[in-house]
N, C-alpha and C. Protein backbone atom coordinates (compact mmCIF):
# COMPACT_ATOMS: atom_id res chain seq x y z
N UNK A 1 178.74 -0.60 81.85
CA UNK A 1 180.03 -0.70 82.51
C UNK A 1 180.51 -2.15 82.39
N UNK A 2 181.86 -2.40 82.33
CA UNK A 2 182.44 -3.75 82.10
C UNK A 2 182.31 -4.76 83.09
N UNK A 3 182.43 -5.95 82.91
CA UNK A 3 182.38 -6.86 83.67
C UNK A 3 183.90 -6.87 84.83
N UNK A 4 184.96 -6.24 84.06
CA UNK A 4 186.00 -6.49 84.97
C UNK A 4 186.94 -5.38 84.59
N UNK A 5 187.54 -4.50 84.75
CA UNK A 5 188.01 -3.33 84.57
C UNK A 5 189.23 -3.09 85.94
N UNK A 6 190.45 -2.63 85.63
CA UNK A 6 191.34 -2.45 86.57
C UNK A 6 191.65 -0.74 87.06
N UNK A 7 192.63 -0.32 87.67
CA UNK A 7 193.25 0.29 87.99
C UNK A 7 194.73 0.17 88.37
N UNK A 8 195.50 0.95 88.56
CA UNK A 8 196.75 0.59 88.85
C UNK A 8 197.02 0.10 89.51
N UNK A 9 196.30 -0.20 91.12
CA UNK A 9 196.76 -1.43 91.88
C UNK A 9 195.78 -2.22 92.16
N UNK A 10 194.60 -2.35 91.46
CA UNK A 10 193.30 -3.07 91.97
C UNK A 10 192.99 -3.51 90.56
N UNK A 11 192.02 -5.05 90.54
CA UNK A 11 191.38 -5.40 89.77
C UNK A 11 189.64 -5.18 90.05
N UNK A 12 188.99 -4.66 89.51
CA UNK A 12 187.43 -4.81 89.98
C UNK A 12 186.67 -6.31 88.94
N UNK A 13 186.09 -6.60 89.19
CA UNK A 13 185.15 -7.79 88.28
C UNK A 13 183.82 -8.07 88.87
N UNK A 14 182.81 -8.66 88.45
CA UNK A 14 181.54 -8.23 88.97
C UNK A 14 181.48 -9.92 90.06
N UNK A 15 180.90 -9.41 90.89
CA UNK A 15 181.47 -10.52 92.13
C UNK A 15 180.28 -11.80 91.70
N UNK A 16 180.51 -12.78 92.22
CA UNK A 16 179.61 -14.18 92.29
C UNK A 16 179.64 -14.60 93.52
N UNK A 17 179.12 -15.91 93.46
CA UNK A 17 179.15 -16.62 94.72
C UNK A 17 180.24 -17.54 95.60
N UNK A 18 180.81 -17.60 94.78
CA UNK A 18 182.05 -17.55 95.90
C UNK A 18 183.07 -16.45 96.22
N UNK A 19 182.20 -15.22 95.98
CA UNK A 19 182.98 -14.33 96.90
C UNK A 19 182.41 -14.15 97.79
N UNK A 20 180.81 -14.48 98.15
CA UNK A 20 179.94 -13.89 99.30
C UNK A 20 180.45 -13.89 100.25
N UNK A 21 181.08 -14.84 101.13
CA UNK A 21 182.15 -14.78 102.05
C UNK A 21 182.52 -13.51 102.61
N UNK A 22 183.56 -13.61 101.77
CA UNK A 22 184.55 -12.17 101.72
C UNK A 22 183.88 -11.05 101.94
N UNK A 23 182.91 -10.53 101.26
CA UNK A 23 182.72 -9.31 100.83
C UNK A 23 181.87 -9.26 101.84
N UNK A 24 180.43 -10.04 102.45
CA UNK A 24 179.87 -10.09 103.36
C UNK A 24 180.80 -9.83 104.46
N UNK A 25 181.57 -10.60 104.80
CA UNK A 25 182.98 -9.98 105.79
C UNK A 25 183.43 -8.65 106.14
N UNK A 26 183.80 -8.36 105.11
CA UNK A 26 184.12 -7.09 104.78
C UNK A 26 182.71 -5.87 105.26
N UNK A 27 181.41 -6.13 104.54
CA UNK A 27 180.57 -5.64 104.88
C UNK A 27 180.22 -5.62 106.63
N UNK A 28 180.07 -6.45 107.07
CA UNK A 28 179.31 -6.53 108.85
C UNK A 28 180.37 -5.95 109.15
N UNK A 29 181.69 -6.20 109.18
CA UNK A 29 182.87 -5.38 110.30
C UNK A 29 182.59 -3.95 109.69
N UNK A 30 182.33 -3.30 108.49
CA UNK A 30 182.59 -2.02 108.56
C UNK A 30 181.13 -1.16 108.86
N UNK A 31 179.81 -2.03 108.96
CA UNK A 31 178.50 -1.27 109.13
C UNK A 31 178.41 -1.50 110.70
N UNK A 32 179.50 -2.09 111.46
CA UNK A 32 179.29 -2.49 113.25
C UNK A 32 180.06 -1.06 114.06
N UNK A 33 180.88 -0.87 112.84
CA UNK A 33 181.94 0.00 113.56
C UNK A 33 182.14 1.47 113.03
N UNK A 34 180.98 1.52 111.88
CA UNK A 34 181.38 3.32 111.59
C UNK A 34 179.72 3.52 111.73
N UNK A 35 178.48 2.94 111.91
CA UNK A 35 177.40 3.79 111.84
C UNK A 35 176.84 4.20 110.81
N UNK A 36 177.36 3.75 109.54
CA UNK A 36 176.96 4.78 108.22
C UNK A 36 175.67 3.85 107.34
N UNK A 37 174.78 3.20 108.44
CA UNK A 37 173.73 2.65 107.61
C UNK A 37 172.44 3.15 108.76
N UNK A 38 170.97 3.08 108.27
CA UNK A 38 169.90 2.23 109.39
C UNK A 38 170.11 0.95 109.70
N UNK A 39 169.77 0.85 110.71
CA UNK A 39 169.63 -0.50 110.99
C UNK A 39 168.74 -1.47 110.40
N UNK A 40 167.63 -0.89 109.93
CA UNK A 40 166.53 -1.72 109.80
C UNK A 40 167.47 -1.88 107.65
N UNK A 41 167.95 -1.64 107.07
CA UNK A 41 169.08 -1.93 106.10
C UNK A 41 170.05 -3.23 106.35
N UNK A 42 170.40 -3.34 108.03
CA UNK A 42 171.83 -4.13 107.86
C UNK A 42 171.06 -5.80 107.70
N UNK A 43 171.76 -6.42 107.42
CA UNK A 43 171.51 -7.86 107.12
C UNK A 43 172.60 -8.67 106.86
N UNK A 44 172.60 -10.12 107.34
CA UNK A 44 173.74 -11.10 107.06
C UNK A 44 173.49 -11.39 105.68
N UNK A 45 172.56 -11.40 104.94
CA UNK A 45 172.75 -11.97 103.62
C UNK A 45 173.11 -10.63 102.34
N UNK A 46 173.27 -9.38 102.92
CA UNK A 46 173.37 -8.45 102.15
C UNK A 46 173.92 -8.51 100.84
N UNK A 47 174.91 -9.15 100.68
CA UNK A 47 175.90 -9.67 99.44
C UNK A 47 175.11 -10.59 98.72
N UNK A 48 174.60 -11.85 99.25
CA UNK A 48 174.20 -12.17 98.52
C UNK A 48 172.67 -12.21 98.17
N UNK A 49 171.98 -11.22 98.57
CA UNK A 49 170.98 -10.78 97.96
C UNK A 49 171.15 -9.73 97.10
N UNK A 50 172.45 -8.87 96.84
CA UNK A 50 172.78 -8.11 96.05
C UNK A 50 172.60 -9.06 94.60
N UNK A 51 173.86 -9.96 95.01
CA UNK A 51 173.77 -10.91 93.59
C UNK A 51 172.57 -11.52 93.02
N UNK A 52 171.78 -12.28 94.06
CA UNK A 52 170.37 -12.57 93.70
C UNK A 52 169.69 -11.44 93.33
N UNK A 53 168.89 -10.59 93.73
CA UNK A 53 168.12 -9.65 93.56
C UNK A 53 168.13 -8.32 92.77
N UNK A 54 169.24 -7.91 93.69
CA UNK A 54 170.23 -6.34 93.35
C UNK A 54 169.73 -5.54 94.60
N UNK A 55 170.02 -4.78 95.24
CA UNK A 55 170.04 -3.29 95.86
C UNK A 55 168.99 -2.51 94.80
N UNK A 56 168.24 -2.48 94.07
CA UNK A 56 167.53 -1.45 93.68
C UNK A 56 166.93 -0.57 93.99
N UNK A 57 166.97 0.86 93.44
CA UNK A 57 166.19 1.96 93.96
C UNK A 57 164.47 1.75 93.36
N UNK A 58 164.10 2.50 93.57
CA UNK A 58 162.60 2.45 93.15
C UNK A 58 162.39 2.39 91.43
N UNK A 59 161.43 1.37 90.95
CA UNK A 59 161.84 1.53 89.79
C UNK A 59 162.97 0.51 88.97
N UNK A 60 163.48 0.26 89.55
CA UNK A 60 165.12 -0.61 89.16
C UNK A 60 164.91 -2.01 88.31
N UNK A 61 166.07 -1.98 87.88
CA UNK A 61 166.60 -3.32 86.79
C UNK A 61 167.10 -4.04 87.48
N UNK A 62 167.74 -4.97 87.67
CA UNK A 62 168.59 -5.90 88.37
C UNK A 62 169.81 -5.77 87.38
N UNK A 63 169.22 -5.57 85.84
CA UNK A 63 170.59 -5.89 84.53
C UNK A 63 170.73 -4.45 85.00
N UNK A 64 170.48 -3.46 85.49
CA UNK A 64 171.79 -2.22 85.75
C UNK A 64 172.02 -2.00 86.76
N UNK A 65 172.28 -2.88 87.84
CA UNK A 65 172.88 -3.28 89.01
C UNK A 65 173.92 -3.94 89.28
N UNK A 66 175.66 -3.73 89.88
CA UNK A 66 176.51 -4.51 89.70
C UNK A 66 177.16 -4.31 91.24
N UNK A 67 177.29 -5.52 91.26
CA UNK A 67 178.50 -5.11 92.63
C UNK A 67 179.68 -6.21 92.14
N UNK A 68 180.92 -5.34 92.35
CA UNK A 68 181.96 -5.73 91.90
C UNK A 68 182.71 -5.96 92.92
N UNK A 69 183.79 -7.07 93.00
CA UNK A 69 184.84 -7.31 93.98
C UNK A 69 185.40 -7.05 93.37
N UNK A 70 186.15 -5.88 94.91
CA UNK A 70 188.14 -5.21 94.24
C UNK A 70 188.77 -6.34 94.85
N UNK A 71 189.72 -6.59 94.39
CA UNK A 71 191.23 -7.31 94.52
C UNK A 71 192.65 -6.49 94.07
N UNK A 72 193.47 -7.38 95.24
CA UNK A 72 194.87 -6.44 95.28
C UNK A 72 195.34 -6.63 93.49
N UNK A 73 196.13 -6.39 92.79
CA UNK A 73 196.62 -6.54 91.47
C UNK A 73 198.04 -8.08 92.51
N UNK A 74 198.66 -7.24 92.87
CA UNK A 74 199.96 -7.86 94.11
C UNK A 74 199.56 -9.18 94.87
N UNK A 75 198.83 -9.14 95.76
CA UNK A 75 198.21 -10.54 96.30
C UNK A 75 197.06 -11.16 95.98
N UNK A 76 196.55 -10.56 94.67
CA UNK A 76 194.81 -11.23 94.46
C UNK A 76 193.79 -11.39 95.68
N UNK A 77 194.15 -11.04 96.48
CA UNK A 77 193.05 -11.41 97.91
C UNK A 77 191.79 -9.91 97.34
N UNK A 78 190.69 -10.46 97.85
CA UNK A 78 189.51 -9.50 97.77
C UNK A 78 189.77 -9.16 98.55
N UNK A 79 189.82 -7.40 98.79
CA UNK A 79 190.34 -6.26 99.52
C UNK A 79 188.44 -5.12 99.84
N UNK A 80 187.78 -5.59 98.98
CA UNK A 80 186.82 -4.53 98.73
C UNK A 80 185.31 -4.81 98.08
N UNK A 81 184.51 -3.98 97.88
CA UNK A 81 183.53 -3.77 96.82
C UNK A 81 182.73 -2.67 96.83
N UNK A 82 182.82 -2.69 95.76
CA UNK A 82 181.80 -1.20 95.18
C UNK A 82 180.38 -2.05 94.78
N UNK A 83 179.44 -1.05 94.69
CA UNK A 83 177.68 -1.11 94.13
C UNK A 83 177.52 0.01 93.82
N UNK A 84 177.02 -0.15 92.67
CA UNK A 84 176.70 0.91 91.92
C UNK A 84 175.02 0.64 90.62
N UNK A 85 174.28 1.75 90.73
CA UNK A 85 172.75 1.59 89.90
C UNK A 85 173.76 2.41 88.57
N UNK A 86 173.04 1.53 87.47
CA UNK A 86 173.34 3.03 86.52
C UNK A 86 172.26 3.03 85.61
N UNK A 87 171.59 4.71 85.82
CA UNK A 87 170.68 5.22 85.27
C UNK A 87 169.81 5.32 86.27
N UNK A 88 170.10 5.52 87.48
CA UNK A 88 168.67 6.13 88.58
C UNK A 88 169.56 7.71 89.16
N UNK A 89 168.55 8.55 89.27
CA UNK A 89 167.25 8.73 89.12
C UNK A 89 167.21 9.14 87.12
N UNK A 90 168.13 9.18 86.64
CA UNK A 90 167.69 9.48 84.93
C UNK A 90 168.66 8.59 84.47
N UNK A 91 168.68 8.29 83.12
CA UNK A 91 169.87 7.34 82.41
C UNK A 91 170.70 7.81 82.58
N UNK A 92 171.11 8.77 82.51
CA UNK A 92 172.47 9.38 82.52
C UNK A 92 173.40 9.72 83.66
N UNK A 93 172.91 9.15 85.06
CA UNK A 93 173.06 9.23 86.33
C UNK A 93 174.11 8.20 86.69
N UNK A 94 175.10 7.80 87.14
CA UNK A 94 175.85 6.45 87.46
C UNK A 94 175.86 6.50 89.35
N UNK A 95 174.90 6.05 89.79
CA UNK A 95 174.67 6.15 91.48
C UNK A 95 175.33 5.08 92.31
N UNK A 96 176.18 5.52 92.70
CA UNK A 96 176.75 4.43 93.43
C UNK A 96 176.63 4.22 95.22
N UNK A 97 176.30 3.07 95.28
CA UNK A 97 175.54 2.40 96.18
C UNK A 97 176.06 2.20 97.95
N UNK A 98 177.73 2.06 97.11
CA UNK A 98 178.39 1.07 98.16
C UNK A 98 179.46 1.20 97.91
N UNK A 99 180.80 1.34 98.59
CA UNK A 99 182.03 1.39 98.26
C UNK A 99 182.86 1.03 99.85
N UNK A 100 183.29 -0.15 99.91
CA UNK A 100 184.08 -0.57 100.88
C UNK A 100 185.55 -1.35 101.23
N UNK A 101 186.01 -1.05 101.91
CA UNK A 101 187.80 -1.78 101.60
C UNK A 101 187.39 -2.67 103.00
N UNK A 102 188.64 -3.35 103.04
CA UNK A 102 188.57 -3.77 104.61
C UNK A 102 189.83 -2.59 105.04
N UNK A 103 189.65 -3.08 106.61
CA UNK A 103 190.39 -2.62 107.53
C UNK A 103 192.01 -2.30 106.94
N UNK A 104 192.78 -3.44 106.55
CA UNK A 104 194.23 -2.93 105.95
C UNK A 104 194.21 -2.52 105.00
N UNK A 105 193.30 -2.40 104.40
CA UNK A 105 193.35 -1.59 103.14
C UNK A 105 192.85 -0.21 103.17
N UNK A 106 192.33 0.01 104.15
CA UNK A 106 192.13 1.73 103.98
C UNK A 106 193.38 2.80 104.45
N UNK A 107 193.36 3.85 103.96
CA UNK A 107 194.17 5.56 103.93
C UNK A 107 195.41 4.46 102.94
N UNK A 108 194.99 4.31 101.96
CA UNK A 108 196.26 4.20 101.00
C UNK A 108 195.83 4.28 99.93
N UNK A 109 194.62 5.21 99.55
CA UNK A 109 194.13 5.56 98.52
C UNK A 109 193.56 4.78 97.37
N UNK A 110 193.36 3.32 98.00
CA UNK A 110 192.43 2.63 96.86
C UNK A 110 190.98 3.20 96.37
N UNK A 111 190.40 3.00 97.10
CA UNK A 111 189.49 3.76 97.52
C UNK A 111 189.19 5.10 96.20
N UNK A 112 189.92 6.03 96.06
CA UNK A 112 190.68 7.07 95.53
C UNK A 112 190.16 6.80 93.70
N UNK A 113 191.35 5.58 93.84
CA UNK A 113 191.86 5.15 92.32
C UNK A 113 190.91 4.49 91.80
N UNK A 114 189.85 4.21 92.87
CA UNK A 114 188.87 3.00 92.04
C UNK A 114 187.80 4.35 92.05
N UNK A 115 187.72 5.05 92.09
CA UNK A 115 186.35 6.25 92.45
C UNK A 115 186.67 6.91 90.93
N UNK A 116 188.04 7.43 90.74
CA UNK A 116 188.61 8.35 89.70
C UNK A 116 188.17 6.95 88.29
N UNK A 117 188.66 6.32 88.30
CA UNK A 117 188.50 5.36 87.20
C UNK A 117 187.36 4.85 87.08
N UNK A 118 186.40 4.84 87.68
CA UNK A 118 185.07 4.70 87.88
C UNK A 118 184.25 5.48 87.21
N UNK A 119 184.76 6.53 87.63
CA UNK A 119 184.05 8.15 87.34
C UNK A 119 183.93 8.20 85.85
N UNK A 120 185.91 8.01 85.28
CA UNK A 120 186.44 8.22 83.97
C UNK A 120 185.62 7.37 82.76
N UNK A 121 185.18 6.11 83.29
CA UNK A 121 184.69 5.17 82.79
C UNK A 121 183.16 5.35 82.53
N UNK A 122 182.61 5.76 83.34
CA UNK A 122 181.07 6.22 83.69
C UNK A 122 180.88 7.28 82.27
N UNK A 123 181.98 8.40 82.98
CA UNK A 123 182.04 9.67 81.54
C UNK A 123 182.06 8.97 80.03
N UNK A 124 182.82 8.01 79.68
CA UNK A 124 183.34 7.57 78.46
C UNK A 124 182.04 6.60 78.01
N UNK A 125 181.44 6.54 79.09
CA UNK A 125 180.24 5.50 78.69
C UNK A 125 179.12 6.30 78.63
N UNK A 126 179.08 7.91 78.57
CA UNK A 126 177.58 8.48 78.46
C UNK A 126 177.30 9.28 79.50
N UNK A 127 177.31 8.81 81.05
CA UNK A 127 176.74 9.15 82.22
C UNK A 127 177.33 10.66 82.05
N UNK A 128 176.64 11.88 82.79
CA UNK A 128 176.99 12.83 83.05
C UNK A 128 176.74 13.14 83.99
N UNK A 129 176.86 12.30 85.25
CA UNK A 129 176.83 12.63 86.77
C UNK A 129 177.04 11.30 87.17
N UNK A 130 177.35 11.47 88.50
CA UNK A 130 177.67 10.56 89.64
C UNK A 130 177.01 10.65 90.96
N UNK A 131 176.44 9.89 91.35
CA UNK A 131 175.50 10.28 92.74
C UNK A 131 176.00 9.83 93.88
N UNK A 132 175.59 9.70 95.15
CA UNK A 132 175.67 8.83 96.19
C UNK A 132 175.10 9.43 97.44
N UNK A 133 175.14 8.74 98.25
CA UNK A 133 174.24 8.68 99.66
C UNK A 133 175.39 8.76 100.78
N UNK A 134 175.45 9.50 101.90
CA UNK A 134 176.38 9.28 102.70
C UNK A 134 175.76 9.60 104.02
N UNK A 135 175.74 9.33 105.20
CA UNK A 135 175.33 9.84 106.43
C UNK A 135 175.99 10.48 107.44
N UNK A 136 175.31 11.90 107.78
CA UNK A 136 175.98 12.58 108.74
C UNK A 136 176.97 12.20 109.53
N UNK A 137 176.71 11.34 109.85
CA UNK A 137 178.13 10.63 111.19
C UNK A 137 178.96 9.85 110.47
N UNK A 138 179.08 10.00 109.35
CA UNK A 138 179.68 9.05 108.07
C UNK A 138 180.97 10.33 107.90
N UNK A 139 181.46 11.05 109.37
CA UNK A 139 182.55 12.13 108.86
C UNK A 139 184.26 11.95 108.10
N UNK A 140 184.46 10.63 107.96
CA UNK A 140 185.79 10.05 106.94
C UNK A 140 184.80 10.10 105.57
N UNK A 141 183.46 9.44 105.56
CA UNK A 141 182.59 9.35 104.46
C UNK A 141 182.72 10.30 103.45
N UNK A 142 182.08 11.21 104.15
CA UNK A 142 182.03 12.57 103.66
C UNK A 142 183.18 13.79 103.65
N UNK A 143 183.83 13.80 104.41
CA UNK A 143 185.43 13.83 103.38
C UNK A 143 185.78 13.45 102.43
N UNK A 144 186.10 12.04 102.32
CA UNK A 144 186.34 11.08 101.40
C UNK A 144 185.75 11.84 100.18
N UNK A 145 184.19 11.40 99.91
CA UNK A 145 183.57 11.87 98.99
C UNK A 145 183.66 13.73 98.37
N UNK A 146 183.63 14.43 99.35
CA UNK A 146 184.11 15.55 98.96
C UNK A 146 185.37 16.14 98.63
N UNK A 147 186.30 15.48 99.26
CA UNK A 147 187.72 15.32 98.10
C UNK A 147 187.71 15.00 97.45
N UNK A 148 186.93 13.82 96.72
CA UNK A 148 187.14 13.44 95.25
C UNK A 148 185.86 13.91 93.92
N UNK A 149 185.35 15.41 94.90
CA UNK A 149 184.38 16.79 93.59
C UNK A 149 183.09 16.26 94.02
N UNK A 150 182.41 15.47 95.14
CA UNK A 150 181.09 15.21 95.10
C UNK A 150 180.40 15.94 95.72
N UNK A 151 180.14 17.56 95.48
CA UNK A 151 180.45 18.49 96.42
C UNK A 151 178.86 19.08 96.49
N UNK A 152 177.60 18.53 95.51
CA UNK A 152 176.77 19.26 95.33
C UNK A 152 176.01 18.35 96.58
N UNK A 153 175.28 19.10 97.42
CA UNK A 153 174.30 18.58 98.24
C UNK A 153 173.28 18.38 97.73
N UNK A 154 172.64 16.81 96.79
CA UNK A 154 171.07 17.23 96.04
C UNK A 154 169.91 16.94 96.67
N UNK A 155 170.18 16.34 98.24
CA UNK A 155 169.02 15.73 98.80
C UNK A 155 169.33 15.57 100.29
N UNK A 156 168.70 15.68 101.16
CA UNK A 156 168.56 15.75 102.41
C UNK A 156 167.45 14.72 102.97
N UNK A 157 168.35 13.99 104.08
CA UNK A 157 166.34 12.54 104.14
C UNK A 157 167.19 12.31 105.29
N UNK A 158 166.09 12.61 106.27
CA UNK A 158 166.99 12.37 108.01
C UNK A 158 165.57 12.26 109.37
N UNK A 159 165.80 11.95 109.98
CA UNK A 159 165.16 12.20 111.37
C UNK A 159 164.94 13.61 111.62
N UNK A 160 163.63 14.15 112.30
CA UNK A 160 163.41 15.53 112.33
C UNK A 160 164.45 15.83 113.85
N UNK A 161 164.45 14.59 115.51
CA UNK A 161 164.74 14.80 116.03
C UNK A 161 166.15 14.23 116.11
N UNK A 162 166.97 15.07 117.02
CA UNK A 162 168.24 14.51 116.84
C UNK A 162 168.79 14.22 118.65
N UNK A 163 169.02 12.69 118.06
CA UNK A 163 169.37 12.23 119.00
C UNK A 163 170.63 11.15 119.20
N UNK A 164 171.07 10.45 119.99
CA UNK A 164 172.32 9.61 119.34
C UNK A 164 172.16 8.65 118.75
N UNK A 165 170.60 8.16 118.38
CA UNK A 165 170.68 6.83 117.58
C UNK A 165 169.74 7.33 115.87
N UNK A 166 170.02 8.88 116.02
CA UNK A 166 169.03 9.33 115.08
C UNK A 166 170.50 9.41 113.53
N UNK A 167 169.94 9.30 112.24
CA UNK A 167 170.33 9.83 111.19
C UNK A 167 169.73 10.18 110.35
N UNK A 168 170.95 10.84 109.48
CA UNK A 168 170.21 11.98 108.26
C UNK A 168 171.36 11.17 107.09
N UNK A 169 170.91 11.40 106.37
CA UNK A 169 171.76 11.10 104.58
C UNK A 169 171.85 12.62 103.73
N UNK A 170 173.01 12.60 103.47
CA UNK A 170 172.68 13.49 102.41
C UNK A 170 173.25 13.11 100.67
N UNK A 171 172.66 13.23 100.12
CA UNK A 171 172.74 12.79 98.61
C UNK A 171 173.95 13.37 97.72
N UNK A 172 174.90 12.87 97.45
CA UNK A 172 176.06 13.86 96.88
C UNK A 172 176.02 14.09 95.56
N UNK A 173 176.16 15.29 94.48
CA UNK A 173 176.80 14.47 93.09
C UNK A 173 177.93 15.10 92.73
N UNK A 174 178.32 15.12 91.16
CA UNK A 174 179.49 14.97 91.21
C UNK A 174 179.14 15.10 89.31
N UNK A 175 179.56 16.24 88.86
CA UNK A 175 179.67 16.18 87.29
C UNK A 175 180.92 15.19 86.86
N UNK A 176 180.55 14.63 85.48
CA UNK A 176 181.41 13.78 84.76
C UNK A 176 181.54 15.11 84.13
């Protein structure tokens, strides 16, 4: 996948260190206020241990690990970022990690346009699926994701008891 690739109102490019800021920003306000992680996951340096390290699944590269900052096309301000593995659990898999706007930027379908062109791009590059992780109480999440075809349930990984600080994930995909 490219280093910097657009859409019609967003630029994506693979983020560095002076975006950690931002995107870290972006990150703590939206894992304080929707629930859609464990805790023992959240962290202040999340971003930039992405860049240092990567998010890897078991197994993992760091060279097929990217997290990209979206930006407006209109005001250039970083609005977002996606993470995405490509080739877990098989090469041909494009799993994406992470996908976040801030606050004014969500229900105006960025979100949307960067998922579809993502997807399109993934297809044109080989991948013949799309994965992701979402959590039960993640209910905009999982909308979201199931409006845009990620409709197969491939995995289930949760707490046996359910309680209000308990969660479950379920694994989505999504044919190219």
């Amino acid at each position: 996948m490219s280093e910097q690739w657009e859409t019609e109102r967003m630029i994506m490019r693979d983020a560095n260190l002076l975006d950690v800021g931002r995107l870290q920003e972006i990150y703590s306000h939206s894992q304080t206020t929707e629930e859609w992680i464990w805790e023992d996951k959240l962290t202040p340096e999340y971003i930039l241990e992405g860049l240092n390290k990567g998010h890897l699944p078991p197994g993992g590269r760091k060279e097929f690990y990217k997290i990209q900052a979206m930006s407006s096309k209109i005001s250039s301000e970083i609005v977002g970022f996606i993470e995405f593995y490509q080739g877990y659990p098989n090469q041909d898999i494009l799993y994406i990690g992470t996908l976040l706007l801030g606050m004014d930027y969500r229900n105006q379908r960025y979100g949307q346009e960067v998922i579809h062109q993502l997807c399109d791009r993934a297809r044109k590059s080989g991948f013949s699926e799309a994965r992701l992780g979402v959590t039960l109480k993640n209910w905009l999440g999982i909308y979201f994701w199931t409006k845009l075809g990620f409709n197969s349930i491939l995995k289930f990984r949760g707490e046996k008891l359910l309680t209000k600080d308990s969660l479950a994930l379920l694994e989505l995909g999504k044919t190219l």
